[in-house]
Protein backbone atom coordinates (compact mmCIF):
# COMPACT_ATOMS: atom_id res chain seq x y z
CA UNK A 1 38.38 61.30 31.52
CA UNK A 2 36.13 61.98 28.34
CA UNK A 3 33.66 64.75 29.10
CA UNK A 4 31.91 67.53 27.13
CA UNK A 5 31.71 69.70 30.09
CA UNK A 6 36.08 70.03 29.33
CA UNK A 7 34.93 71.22 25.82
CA UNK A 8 35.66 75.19 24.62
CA UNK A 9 32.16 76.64 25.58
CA UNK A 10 31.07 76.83 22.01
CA UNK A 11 32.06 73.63 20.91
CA UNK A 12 30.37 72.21 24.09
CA UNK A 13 27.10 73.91 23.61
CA UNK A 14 26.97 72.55 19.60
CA UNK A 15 28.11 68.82 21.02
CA UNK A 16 25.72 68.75 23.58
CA UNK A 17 22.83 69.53 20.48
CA UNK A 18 24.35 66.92 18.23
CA UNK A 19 24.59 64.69 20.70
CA UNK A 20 20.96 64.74 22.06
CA UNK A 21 19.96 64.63 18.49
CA UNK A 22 21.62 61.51 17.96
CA UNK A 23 19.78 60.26 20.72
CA UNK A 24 16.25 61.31 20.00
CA UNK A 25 17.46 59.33 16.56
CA UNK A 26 18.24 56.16 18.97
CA UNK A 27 21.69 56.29 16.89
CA UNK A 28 23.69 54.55 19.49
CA UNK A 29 27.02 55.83 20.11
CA UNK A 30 30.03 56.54 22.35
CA UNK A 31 31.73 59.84 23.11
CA UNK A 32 35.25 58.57 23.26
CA UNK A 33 37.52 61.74 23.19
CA UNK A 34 36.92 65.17 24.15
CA UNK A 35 39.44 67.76 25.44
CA UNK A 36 43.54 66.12 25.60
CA UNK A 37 46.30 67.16 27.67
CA UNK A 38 49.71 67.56 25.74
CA UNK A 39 50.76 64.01 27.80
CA UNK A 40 47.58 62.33 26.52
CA UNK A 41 47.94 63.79 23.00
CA UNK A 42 52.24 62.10 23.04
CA UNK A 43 50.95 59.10 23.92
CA UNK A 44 48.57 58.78 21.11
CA UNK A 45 50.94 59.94 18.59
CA UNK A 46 53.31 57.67 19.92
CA UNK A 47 50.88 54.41 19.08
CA UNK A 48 51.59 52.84 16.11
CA UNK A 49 55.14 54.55 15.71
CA UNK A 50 56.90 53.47 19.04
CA UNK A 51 57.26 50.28 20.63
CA UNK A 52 54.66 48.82 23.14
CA UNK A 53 57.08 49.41 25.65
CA UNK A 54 57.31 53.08 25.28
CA UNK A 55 54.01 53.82 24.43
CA UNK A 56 52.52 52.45 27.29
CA UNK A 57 55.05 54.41 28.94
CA UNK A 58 53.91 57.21 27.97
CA UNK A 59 50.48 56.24 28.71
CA UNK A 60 51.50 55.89 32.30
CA UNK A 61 52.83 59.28 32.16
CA UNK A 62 49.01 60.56 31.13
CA UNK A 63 47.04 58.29 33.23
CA UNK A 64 46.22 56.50 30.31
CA UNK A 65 45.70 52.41 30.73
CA UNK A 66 48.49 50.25 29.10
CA UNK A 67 46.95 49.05 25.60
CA UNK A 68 48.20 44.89 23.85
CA UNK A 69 49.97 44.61 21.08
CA UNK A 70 47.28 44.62 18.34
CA UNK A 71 46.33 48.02 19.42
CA UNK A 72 49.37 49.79 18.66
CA UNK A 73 49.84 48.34 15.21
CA UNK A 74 48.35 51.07 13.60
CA UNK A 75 48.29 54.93 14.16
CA UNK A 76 45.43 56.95 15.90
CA UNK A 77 46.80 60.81 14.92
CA UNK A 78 48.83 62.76 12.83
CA UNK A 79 49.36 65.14 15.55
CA UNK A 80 52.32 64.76 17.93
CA UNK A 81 50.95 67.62 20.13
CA UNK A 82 53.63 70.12 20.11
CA UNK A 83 54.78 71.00 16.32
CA UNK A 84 51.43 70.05 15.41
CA UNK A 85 48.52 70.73 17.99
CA UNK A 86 45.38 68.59 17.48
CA UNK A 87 42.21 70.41 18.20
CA UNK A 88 41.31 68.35 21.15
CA UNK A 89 44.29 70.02 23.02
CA UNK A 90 42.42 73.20 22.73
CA UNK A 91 38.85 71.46 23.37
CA UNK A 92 37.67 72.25 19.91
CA UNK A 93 37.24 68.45 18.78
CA UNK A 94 34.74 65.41 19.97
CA UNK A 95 35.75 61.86 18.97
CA UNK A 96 32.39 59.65 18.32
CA UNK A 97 32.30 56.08 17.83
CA UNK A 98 29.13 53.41 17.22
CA UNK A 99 27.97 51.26 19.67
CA UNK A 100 26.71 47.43 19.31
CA UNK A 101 25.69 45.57 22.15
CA UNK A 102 26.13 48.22 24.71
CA UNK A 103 30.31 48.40 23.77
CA UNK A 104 31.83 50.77 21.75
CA UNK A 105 33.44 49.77 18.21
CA UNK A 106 35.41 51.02 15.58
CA UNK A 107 34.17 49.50 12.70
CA UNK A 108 35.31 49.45 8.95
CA UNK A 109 35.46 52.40 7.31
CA UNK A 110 32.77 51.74 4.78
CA UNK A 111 30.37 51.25 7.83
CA UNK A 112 27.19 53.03 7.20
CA UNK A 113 27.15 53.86 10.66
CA UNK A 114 29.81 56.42 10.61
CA UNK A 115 28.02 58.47 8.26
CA UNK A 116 24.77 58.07 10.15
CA UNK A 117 27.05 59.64 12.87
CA UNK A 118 28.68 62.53 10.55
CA UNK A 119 25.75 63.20 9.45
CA UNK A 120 23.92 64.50 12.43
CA UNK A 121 27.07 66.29 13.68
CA UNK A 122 27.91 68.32 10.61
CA UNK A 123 24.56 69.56 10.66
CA UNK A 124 25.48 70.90 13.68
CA UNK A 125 28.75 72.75 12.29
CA UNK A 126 30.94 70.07 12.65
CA UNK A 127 33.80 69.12 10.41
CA UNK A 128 34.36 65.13 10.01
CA UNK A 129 37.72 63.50 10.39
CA UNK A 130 36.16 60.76 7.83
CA UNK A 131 35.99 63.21 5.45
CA UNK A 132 39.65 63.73 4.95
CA UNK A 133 42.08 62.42 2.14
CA UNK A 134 45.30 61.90 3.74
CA UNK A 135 44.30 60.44 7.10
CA UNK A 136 40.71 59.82 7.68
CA UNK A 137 39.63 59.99 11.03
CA UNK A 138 36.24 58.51 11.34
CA UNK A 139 35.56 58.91 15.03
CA UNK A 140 36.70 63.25 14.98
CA UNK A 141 34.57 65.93 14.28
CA UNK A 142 36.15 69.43 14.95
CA UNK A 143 34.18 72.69 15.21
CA UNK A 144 34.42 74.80 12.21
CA UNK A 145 35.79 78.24 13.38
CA UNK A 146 35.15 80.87 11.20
């Protein structure tokens, strides 16, 4: 289940103000991914790197629902949980997507809408998953602990 509320209590108290900025800016979006359980966090890094069969295995395993084909032809995370913890295992990172008709999408990266998006949450002290160089994330902003 995605909610803030599962969010560290900093990172939930800056999400919350990003979020109802965004919509005071009637910038639709989605939260998609808050806080992950190791389980949840396998099954992602799995996608894209396993076959169906195991990842939606391993979806089972975290309550996850099975995904097709087309969705695990490409990878969602760097992170396999364990050697390499993403910061939604310790409730530090959001995952935003925009929204057309009422349904959440994942659009192509040059999509203005994801920096619409970034923008409102990195005023907020967010750091943007879009922003990286090796593996853009477009839908992850992570707090920036300092």
């Amino acid at each position: 289940m995605t909610r803030l509320i599962d969010l560290n209590k900093e990172t939930y108290y800056i999400a919350n103000h990003a979020i109802a900025e965004l919509q005071e800016l009637k910038i639709p979006h989605v939260v998609t991914s808050t806080k992950r359980t190791l389980e949840e966090q396998r099954a992602l890094y799995a996608q894209g790197r396993e076959s169906l069969k195991e990842v939606n295995r391993l979806r089972k395993i975290a309550e996850m629902r099975p995904i097709g084909i087309d969705e695990n032809g490409y990878t969602v995370t760097n992170c396999d949980g364990i050697k390499y913890k993403s910061n939604h295992q310790s409730g530090d990172a959001i995952d935003i997507v925009p929204m057309e008709n009422g349904k959440a999408i994942w659009p192509d990266a040059k999509d203005r809408r994801w920096n619409t998006i970034a923008f409102v949450m990195i005023k907020h002290g967010f750091e943007w998953g879009g922003d990286w160089k090796q593996f853009p994330d477009f839908p992850h902003y992570q707090r920036v602990i300092k």
